[in-house]
Every structure is written in C-alpha cells, then in structure tokens.
Protein backbone atom coordinates (compact mmCIF):
# COMPACT_ATOMS: atom_id res chain seq x y z
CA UNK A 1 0.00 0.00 0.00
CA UNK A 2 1.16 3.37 -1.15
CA UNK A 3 0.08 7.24 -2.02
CA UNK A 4 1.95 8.25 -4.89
CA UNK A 5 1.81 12.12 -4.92
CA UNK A 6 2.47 13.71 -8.59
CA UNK A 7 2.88 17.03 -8.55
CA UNK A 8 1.81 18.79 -11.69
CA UNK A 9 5.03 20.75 -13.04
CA UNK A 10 3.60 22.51 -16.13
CA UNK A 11 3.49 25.84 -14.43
CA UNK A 12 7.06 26.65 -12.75
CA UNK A 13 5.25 29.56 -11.10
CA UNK A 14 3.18 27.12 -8.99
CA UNK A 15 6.14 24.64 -8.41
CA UNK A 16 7.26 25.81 -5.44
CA UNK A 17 3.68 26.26 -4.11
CA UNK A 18 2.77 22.16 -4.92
CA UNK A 19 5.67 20.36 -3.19
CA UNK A 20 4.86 22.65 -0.66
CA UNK A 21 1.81 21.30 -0.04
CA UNK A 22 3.13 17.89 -0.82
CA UNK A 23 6.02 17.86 1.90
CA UNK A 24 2.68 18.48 4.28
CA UNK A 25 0.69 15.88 3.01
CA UNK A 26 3.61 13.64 3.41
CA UNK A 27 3.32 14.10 6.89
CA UNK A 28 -0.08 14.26 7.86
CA UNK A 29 -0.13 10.28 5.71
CA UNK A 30 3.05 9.02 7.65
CA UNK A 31 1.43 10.39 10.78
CA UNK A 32 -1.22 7.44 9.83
CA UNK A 33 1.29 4.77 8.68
CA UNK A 34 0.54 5.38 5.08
CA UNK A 35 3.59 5.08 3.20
CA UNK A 36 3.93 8.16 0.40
CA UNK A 37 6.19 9.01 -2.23
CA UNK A 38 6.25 12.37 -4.41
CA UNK A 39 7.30 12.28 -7.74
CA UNK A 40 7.18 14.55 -10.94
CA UNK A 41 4.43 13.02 -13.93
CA UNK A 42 6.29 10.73 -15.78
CA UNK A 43 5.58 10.87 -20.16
CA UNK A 44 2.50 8.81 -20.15
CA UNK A 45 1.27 11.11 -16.86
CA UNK A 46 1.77 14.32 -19.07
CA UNK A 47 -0.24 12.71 -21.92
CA UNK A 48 -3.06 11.97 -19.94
CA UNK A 49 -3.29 15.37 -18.45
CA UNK A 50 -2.66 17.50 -21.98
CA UNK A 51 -4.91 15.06 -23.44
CA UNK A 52 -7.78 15.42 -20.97
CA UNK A 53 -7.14 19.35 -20.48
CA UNK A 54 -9.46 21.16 -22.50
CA UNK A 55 -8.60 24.80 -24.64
CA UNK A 56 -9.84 26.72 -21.72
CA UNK A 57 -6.85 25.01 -19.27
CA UNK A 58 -9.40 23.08 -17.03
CA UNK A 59 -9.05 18.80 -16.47
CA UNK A 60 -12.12 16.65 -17.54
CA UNK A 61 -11.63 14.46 -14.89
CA UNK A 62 -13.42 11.88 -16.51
CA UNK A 63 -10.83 12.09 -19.32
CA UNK A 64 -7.88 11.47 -17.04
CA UNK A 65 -9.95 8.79 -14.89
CA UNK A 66 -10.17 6.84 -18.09
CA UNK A 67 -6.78 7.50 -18.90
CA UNK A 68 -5.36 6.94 -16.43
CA UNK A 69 -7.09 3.44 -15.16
CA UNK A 70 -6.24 2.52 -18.86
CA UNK A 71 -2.42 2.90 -18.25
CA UNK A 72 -2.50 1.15 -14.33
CA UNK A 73 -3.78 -1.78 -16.47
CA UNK A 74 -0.84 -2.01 -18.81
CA UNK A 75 1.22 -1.61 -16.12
CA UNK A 76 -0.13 -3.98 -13.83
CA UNK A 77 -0.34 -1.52 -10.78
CA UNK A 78 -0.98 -2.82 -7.33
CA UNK A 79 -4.80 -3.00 -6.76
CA UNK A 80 -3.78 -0.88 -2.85
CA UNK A 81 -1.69 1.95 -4.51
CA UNK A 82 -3.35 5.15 -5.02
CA UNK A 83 -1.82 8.05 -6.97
CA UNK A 84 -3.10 11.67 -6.19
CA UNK A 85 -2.38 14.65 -8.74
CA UNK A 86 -1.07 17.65 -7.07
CA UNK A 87 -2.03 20.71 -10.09
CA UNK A 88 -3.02 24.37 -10.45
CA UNK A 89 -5.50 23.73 -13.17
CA UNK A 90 -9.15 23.94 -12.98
CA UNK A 91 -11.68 21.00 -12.44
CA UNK A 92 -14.83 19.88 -13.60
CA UNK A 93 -16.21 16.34 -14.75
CA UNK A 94 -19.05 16.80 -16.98
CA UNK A 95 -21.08 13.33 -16.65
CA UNK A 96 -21.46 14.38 -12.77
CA UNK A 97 -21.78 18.00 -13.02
CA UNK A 98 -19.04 19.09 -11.60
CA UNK A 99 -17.24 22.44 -11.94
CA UNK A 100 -14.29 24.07 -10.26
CA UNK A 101 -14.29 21.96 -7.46
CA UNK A 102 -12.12 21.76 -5.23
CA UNK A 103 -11.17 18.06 -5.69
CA UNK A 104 -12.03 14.82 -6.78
CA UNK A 105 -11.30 11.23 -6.33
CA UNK A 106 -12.53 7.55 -7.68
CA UNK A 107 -11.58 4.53 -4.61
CA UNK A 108 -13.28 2.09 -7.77
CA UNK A 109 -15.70 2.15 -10.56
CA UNK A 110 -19.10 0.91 -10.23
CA UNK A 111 -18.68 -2.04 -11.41
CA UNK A 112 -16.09 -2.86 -8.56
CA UNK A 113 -13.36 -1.88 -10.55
CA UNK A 114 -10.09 -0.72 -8.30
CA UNK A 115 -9.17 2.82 -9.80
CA UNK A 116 -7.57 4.50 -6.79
CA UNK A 117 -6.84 8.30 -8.59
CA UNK A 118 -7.65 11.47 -7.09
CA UNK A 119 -6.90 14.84 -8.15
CA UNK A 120 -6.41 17.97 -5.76
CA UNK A 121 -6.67 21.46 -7.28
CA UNK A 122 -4.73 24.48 -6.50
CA UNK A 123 -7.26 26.68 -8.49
CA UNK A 124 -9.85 27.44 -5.41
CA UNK A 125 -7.25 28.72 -3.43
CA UNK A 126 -5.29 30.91 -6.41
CA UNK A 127 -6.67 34.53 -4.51
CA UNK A 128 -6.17 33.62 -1.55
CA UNK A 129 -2.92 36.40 0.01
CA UNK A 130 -1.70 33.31 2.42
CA UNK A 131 -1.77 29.61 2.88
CA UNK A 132 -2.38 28.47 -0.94
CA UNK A 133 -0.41 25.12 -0.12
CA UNK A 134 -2.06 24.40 3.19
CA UNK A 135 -5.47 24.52 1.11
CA UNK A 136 -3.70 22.51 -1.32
CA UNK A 137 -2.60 20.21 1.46
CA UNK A 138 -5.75 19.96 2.71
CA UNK A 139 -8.11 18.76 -0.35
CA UNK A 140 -5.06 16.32 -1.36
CA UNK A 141 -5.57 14.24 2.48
CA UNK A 142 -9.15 14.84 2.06
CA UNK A 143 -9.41 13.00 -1.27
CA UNK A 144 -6.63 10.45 0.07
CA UNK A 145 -9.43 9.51 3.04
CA UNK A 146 -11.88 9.03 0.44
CA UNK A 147 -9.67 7.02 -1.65
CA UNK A 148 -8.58 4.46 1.71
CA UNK A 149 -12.53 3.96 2.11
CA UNK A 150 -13.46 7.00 4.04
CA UNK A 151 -16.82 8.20 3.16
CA UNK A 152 -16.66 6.68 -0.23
CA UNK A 153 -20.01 7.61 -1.52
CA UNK A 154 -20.01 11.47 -1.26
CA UNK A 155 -20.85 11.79 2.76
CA UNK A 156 -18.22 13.38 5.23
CA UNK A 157 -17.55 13.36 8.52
CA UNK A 158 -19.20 15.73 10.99
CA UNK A 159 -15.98 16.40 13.06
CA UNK A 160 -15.00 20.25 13.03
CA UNK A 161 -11.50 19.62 13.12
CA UNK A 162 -11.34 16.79 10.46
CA UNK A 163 -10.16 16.58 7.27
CA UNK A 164 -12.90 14.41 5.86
CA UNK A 165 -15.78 17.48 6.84
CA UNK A 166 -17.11 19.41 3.97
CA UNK A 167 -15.14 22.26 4.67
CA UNK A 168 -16.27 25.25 2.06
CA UNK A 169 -14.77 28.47 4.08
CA UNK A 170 -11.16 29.26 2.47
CA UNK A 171 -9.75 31.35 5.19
CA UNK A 172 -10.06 28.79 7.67
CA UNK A 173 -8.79 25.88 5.02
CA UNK A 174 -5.70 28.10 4.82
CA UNK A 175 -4.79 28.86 8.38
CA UNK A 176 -1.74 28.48 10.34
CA UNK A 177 -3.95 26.29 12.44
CA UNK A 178 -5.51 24.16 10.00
CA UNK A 179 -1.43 23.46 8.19
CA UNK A 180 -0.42 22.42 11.75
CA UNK A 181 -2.91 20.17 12.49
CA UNK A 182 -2.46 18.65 8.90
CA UNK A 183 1.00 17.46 9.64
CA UNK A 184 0.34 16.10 12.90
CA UNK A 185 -3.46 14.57 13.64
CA UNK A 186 -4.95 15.27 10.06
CA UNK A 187 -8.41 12.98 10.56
CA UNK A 188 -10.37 12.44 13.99
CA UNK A 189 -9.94 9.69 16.01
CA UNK A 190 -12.72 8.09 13.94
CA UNK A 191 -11.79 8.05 10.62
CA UNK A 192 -8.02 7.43 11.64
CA UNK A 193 -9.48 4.11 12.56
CA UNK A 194 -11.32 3.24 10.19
CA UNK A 195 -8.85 4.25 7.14
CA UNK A 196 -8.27 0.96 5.20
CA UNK A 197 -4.36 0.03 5.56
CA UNK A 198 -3.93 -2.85 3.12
C-alpha cells in the first residue's frame, strides 16, 4: 500500500507552491502509517493530463480517470496503490456535473473496478494572500481519506476539526492552524481508525 503524490510541473510559477503542499501531506499520511512518495508526472502522466485538459486550461476528470485506469492496467499496478495529482489547473467532470471543485477522487468504478486516482486542485485557493499550499494540502488528504474507504459515496464526517468534513470556508482551510494540524493529527480519532491500511 502506497500514495503516490504527482505534482503537476507545467506551471514553474506554482512549483514551489505544490511540493509545498506535498512535503505536508507527506506528513499528515506518515502520521497514519501510510507510506507516500512524491514524484514529478512521468511521459505517459503528461499525456493523460494535456490530453484530458481542454482549450480553456481546465481537467475533464473523466478524461484522465479513463486515462489513467487505462495505463494502471498495462502496467499492472498494485490494486492498494493510489496516486493523487497535485495541479493548479481547474476541475470539472461533466457526466457528474461538476465544476471548479475543489477536488475529486474515484476509490473504484461501479462495477467494482479498483481505480484509486484522485486529483487535488490548486485553483480554489489561487486569490487567496496566504496559505495556498495548506489549502492545497488539505483537499489532497481529504481526497486520500476518500480514496482508503473513508466516506466513499459522497458523505463526510461531521468532526470540526477533520479533514474528511465538507469544509467550504477558504480562510479557515488556509490557516496556520488548520497546516499544523495537517502534519500532525490530520483525521479524527474516527476516521483514523477506520482508514483501510492494506
């Protein structure tokens, strides 16, 4: 079991901002025993992405989902690995109405399907004067619960000081708090038991 965490290096201008945000991630997972390891898209990555990036800049996630589930195939990737993209660009998958969300992530298809991908977006936070990466940091462990089996279907946890809660309000997503407790305790005692560590 393993998070690979790619982190999106089209834009050098946001480069510094993503591993950022990854180096917290990093912790908050290893806090949990999750083993993680950050790494730059490799060629077939980069496809996927240009290919499923529209002319307006924004990823069809359903694009890269397919893409990308295509190429774990042919590669034979371990059913418990999960990758997570790390990028500045704008969201939105069509066939579920979504637009310029904050994240996104598939555990497994329908059909029962292992997928494991997730996607984090720097794009919410872009106006914000402080704290960009902790926001970044923040959807990134959010959509990493979802994709160990927390809250799989769209619900979230109720906890205040959770990372699985529906948070909406950007100022406190980016707070000096919020990045602290991200490194250290980033899920209640709840859903720290019950992620899934294959």
């Amino acid at each position: 079991m393993r998070v690979d965490l790619i982190m999106d290096n089209r834009y050098p201008q946001y480069i510094e901002t993503i591993g950022y945000a990854a180096d917290t991630v990093c912790l908050g997972l290893q806090s949990q025993g999750i083993p993680v390891q950050m790494a730059y898209p490799n060629s077939q990555t980069l496809r996927n992405i240009r290919e499923a990036t529209d002319s307006n800049g924004i990823l069809e996630l359903g694009h890269y989902y397919e893409r990308q589930g295509r190429d774990r195939q042919i590669c034979g990737a371990p059913d418990d690995d999960r990758t997570i993209l790390l990028t500045p660009a704008a969201l939105k998958r069509t066939s579920a109405g979504i637009r310029n969300c904050f994240g996104n992530s598939v555990e497994r298809y329908s059909n029962g399907t292992v997928l494991g991908e997730g996607v984090a977006s720097l794009s919410r936070y872009m106006h914000q004067q402080i704290g960009q990466s902790t926001g970044l940091a923040f959807t990134t462990l959010h959509e990493a619960g979802h994709l160990f089996g927390l809250y799989p279907h769209g619900n979230h946890c109720q906890c205040p000081t959770c990372t699985m809660q529906n948070e909406q309000n950007l100022t406190k997503l980016t707070s000096w708090e919020t990045e602290q407790r991200l490194r250290t305790t980033p899920f209640c005692s709840s859903c720290s038991s019950n992620i899934r560590r294959r």
